[in-house]
N, C-alpha and C. Protein backbone atom coordinates (compact mmCIF):
# COMPACT_ATOMS: atom_id res chain seq x y z
N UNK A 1 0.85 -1.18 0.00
CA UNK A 1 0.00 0.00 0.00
C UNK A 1 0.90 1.24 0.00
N UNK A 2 0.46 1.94 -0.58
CA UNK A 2 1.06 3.81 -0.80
C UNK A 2 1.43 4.00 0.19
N UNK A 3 1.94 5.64 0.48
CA UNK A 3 2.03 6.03 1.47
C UNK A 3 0.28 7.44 0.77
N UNK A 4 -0.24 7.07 -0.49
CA UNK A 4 -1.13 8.45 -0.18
C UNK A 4 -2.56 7.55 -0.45
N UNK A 5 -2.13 6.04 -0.66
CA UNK A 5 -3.36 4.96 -0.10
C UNK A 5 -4.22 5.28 1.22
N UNK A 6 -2.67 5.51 2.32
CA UNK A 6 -3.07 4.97 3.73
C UNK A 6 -3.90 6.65 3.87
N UNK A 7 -2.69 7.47 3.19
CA UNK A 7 -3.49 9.06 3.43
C UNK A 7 -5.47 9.36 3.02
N UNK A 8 -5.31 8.65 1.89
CA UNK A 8 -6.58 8.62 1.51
C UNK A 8 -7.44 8.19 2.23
N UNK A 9 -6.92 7.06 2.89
CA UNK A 9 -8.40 6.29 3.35
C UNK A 9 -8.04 6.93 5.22
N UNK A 10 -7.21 7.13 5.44
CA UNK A 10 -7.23 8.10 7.03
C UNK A 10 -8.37 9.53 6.37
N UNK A 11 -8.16 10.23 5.66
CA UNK A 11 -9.01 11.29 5.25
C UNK A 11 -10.19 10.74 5.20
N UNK A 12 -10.56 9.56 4.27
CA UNK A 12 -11.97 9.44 4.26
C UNK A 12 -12.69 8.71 5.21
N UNK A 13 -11.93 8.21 6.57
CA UNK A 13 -12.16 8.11 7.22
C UNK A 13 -12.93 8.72 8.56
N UNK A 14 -11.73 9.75 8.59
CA UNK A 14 -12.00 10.66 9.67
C UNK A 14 -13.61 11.98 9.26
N UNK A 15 -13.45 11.58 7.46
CA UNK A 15 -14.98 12.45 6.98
C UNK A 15 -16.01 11.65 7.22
N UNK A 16 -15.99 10.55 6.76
CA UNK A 16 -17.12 9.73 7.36
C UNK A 16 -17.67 9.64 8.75
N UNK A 17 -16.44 9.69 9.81
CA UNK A 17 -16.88 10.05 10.99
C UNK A 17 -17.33 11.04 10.62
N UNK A 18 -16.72 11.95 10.60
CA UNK A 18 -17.19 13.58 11.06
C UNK A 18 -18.98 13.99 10.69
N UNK A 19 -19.27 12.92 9.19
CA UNK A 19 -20.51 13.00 9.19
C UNK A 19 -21.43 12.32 9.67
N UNK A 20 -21.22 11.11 10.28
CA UNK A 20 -21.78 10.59 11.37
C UNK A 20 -22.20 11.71 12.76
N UNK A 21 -21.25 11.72 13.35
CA UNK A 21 -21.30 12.01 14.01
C UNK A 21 -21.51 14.09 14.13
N UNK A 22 -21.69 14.59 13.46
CA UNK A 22 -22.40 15.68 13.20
C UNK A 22 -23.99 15.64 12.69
N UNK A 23 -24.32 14.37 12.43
CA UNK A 23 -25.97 14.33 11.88
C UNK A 23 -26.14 14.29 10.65
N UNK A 24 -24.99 14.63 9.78
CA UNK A 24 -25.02 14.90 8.09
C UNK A 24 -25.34 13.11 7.29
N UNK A 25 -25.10 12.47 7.67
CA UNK A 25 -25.67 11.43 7.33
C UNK A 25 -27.14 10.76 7.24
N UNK A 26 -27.92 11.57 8.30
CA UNK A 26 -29.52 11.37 8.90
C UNK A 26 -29.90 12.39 8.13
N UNK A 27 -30.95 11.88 6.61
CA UNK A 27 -31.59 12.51 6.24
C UNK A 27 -32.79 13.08 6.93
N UNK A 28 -33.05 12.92 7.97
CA UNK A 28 -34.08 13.68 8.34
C UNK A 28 -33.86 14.95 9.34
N UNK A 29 -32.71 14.90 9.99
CA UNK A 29 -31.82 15.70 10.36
C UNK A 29 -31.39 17.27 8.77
N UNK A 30 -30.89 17.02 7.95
CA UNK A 30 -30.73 17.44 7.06
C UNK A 30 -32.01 18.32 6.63
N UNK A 31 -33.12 17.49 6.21
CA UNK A 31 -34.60 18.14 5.47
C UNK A 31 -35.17 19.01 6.93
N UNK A 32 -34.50 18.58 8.12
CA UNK A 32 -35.00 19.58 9.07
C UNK A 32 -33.91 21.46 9.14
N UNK A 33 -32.96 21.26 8.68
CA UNK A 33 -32.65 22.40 8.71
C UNK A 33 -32.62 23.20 6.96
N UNK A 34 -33.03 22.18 6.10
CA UNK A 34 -33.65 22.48 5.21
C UNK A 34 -34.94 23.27 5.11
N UNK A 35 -35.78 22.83 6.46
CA UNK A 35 -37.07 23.41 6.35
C UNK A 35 -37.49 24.60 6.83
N UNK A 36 -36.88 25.46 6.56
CA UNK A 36 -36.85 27.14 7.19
C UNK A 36 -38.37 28.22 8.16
N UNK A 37 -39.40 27.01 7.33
CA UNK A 37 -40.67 27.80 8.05
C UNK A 37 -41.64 26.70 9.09
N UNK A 38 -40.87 25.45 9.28
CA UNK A 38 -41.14 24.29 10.02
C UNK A 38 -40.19 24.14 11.16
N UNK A 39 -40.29 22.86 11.34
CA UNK A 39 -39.41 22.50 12.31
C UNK A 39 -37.80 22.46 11.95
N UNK A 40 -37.27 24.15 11.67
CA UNK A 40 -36.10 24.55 11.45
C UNK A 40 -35.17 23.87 12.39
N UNK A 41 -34.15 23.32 12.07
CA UNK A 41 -32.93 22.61 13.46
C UNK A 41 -31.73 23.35 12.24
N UNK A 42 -31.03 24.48 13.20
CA UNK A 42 -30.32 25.21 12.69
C UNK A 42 -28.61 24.60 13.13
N UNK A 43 -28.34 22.96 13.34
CA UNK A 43 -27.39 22.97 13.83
C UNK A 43 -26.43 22.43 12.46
N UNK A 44 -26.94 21.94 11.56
CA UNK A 44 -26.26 21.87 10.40
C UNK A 44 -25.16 23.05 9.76
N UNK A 45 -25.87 24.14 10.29
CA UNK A 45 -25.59 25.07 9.87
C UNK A 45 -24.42 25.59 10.18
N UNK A 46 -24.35 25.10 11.66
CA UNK A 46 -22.72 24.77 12.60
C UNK A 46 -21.66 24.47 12.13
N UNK A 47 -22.14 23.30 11.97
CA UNK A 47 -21.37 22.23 11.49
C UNK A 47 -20.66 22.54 10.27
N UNK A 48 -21.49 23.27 9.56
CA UNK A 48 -21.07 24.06 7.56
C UNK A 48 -20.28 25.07 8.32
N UNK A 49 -20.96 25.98 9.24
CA UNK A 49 -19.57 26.76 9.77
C UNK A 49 -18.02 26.29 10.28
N UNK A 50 -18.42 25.34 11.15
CA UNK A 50 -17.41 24.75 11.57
C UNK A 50 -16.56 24.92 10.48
N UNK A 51 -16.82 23.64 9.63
CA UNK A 51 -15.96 23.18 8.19
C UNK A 51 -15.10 24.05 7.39
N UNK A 52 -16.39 25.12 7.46
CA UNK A 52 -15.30 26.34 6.66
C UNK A 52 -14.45 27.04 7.59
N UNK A 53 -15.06 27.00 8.68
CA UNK A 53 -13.63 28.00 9.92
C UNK A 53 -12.44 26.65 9.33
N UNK A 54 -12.51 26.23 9.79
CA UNK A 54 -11.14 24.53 9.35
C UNK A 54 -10.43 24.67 8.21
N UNK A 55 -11.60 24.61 7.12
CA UNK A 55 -10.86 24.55 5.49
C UNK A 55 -10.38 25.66 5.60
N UNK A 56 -11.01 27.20 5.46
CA UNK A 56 -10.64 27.74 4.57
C UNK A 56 -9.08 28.08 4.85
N UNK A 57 -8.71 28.09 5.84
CA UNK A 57 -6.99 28.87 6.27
C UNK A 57 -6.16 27.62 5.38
N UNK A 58 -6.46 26.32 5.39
CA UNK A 58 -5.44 25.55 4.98
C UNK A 58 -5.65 25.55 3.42
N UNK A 59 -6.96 25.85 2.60
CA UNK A 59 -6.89 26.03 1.62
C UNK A 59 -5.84 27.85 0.98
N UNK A 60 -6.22 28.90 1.99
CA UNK A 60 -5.17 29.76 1.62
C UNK A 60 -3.87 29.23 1.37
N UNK A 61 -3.56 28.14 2.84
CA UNK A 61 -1.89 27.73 2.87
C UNK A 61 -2.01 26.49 1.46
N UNK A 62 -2.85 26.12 1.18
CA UNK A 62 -2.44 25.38 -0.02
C UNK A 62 -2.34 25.97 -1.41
N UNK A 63 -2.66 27.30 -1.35
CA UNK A 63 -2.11 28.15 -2.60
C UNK A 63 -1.40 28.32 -2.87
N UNK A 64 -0.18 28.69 -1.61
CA UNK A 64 1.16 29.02 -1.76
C UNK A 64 2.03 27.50 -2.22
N UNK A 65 1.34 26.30 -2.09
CA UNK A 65 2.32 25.50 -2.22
C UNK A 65 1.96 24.83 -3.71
N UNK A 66 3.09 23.82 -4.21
CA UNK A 66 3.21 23.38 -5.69
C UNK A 66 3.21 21.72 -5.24
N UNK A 67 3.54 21.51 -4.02
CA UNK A 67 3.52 19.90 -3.42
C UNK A 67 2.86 19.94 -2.55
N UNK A 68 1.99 18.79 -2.20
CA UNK A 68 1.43 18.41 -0.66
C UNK A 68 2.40 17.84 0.51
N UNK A 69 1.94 17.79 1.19
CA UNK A 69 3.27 16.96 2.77
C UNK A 69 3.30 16.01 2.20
N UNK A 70 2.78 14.81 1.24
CA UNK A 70 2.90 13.53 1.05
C UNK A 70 4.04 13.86 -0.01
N UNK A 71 4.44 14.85 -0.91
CA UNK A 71 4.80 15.36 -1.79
C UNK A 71 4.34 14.94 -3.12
N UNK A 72 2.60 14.74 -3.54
CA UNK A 72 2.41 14.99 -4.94
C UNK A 72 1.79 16.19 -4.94
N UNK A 73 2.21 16.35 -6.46
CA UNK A 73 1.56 17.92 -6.88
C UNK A 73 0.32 18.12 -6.26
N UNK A 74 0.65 19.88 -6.35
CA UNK A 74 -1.26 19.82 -5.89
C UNK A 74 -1.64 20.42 -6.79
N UNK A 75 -3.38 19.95 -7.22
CA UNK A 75 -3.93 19.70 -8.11
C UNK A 75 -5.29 20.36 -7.45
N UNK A 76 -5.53 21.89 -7.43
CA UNK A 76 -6.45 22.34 -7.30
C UNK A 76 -6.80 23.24 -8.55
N UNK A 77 -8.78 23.68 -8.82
CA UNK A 77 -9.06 23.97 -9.46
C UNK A 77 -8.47 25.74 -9.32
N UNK A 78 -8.43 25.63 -10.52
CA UNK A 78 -7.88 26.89 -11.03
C UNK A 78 -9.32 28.21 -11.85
N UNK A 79 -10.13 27.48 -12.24
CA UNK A 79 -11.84 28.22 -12.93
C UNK A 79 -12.55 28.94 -11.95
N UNK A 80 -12.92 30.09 -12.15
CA UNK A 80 -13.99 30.85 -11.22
C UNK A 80 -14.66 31.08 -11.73
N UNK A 81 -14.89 30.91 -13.42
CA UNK A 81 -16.10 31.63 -13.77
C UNK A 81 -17.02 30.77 -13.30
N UNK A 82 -18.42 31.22 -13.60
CA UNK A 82 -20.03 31.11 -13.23
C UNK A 82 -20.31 30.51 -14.93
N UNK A 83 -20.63 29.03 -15.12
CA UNK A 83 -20.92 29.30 -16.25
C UNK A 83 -22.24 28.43 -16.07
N UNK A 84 -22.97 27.86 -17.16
CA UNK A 84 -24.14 27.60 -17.47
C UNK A 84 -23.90 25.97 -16.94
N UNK A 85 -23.19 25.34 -16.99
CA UNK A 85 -23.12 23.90 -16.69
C UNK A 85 -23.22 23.78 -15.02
N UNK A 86 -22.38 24.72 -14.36
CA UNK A 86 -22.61 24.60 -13.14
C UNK A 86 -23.47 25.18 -12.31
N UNK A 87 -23.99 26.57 -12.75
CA UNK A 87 -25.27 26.80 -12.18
C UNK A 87 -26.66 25.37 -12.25
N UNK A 88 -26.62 24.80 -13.35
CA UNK A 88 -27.47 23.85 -13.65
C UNK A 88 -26.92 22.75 -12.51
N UNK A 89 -25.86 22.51 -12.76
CA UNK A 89 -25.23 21.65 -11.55
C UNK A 89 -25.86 21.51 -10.19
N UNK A 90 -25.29 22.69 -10.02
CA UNK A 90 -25.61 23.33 -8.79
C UNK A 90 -27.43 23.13 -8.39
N UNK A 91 -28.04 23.64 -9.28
CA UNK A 91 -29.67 23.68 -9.14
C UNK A 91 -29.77 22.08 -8.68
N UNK A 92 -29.36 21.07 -9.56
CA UNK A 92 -29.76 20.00 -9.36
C UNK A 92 -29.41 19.15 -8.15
N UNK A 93 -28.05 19.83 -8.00
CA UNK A 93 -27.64 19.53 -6.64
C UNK A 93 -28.71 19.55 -5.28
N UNK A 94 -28.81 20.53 -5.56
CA UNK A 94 -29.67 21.27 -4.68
C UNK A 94 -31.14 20.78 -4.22
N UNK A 95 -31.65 20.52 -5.48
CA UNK A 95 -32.99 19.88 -5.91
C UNK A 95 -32.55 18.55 -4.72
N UNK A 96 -31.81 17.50 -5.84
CA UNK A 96 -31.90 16.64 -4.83
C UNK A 96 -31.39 16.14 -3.50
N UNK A 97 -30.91 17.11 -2.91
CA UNK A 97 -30.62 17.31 -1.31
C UNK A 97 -31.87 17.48 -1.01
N UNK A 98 -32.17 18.58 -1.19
CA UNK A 98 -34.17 18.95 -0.69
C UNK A 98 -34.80 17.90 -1.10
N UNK A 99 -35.03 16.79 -1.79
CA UNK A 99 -35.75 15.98 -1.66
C UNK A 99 -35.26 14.54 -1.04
N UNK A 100 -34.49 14.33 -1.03
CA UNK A 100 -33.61 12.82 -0.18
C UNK A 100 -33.38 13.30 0.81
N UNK A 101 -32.33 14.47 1.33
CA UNK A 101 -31.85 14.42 2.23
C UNK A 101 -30.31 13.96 2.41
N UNK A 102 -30.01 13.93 1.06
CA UNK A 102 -28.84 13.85 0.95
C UNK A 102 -28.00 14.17 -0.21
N UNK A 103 -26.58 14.40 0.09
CA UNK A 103 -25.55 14.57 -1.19
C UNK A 103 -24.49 13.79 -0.85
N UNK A 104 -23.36 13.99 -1.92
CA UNK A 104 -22.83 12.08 -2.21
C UNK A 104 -22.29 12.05 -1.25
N UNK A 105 -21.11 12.77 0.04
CA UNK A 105 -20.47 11.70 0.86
C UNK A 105 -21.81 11.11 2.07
N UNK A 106 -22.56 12.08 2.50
CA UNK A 106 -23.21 11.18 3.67
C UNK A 106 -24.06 10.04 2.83
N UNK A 107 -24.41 9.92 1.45
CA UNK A 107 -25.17 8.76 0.77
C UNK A 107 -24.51 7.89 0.76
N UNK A 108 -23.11 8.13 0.62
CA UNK A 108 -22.27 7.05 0.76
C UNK A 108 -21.92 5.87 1.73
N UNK A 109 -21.69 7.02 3.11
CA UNK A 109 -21.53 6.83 4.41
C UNK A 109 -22.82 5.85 5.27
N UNK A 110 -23.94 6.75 4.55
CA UNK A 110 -25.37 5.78 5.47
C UNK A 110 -25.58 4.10 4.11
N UNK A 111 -25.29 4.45 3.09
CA UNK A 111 -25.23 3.49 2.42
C UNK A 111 -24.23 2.28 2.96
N UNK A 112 -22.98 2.56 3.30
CA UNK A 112 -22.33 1.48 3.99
C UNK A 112 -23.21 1.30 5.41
N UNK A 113 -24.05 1.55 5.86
CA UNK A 113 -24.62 1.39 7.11
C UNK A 113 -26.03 0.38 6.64
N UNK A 114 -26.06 0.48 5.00
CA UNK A 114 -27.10 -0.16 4.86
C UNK A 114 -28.35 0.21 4.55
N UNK A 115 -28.68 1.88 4.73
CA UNK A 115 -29.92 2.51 4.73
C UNK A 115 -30.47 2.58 3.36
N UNK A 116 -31.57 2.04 3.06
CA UNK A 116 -32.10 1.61 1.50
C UNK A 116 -32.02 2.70 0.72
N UNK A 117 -32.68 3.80 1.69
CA UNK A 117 -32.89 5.31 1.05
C UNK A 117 -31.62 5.57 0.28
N UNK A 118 -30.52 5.53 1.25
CA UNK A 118 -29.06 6.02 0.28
C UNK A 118 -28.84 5.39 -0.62
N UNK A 119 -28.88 3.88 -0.26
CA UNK A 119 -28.45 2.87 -1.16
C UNK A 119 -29.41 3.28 -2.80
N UNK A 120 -30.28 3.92 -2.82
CA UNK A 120 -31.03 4.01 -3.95
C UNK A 120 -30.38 5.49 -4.26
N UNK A 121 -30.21 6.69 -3.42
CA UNK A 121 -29.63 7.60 -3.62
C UNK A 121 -28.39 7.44 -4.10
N UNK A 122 -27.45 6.73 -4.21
CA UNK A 122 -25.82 6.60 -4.42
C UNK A 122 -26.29 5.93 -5.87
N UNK A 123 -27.45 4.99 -6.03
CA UNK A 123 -27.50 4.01 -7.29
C UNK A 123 -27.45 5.25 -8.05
N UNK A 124 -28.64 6.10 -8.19
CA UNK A 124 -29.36 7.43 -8.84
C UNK A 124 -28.45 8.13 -9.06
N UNK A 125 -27.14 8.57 -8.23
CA UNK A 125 -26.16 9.37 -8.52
C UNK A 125 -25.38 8.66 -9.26
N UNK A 126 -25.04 7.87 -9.27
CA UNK A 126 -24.05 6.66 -9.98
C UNK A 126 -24.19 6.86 -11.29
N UNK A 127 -25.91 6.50 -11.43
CA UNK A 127 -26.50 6.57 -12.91
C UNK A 127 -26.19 7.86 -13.68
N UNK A 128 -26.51 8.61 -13.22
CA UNK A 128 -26.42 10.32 -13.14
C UNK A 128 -25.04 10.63 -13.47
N UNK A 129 -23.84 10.18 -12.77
CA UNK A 129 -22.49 10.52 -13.33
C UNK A 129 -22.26 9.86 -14.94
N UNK A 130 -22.72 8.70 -14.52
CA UNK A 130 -22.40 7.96 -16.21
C UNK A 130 -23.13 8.50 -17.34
N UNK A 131 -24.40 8.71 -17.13
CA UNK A 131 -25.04 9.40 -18.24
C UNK A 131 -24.22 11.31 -18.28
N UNK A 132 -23.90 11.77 -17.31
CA UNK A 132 -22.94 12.49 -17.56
C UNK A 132 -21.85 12.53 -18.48
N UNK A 133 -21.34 11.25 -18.47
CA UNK A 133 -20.05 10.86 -18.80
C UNK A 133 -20.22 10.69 -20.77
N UNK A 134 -20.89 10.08 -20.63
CA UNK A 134 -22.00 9.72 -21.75
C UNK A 134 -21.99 10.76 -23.14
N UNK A 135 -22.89 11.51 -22.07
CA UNK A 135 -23.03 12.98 -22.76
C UNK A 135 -22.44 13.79 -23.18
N UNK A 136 -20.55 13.65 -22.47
CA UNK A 136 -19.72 14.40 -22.90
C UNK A 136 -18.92 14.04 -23.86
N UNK A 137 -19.18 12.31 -23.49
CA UNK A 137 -18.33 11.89 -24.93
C UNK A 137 -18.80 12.71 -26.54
N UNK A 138 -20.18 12.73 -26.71
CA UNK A 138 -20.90 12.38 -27.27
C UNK A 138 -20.91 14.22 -28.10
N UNK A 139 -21.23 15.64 -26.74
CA UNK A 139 -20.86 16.61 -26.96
C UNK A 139 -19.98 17.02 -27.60
């Protein structure tokens, strides 16, 4: 095994906790702070704070650099525009969070736990990337 194997799966590890155990995995948790004129539970909202107090300083410090500590390149996006593919993106994103209750890592996460809902949510996204994929050949 690598040395950015073991890195990988310590990272996606410690995210999978983190969404466990913050609630981001419990779609009903989720559609509740989704629901702004109901039974609003504003602690998600924390938690999105949290994340970004965390990321954003190490994403500044990862600007300045051309290697990671593991030392491969780093490979961040470089695009800011706003264009038509990702607003649409984005909408759909969106769409289906508000209706499942989820987006791909906690579908993932409750899916290894077994929960049918995800397990059909991760299929749907699955499908969704390939016909993506599909489409671009094809574009």
């Amino acid at each position: 095994m690598k040395k950015y194997d073991l890195s990988a799966f310590a990272a996606g590890l410690v995210f999978g906790l983190g969404l466990l155990l913050s609630g981001m995995a419990n779609p009903h948790k989720v559609l509740a702070f989704l629901d702004l004129f109901g039974a609003w539970d504003p602690s998600l909202g924390l938690v999105m704070a949290g994340a970004i107090a965390v990321g954003l300083p190490v994403f500044q410090l990862t600007r300045r650099r051309t290697l990671s500590l593991l030392g491969a390149p780093m490979q961040l996006p470089r695009r800011r525009d706003i264009d038509r593919p990702l607003v649409i993106g984005s909408l759909l994103f969106g769409i289906g969070w508000g209706l499942a209750g989820f987006c791909p890592g906690p579908a993932i996460v409750a899916s290894g736990a077994g929960a049918l809902k995800a397990i059909v949510f991760t299929a749907a996204m699955l499908a969704g990337m390939g016909l993506f994929q599909l489409a671009g050949r094809r574009g």
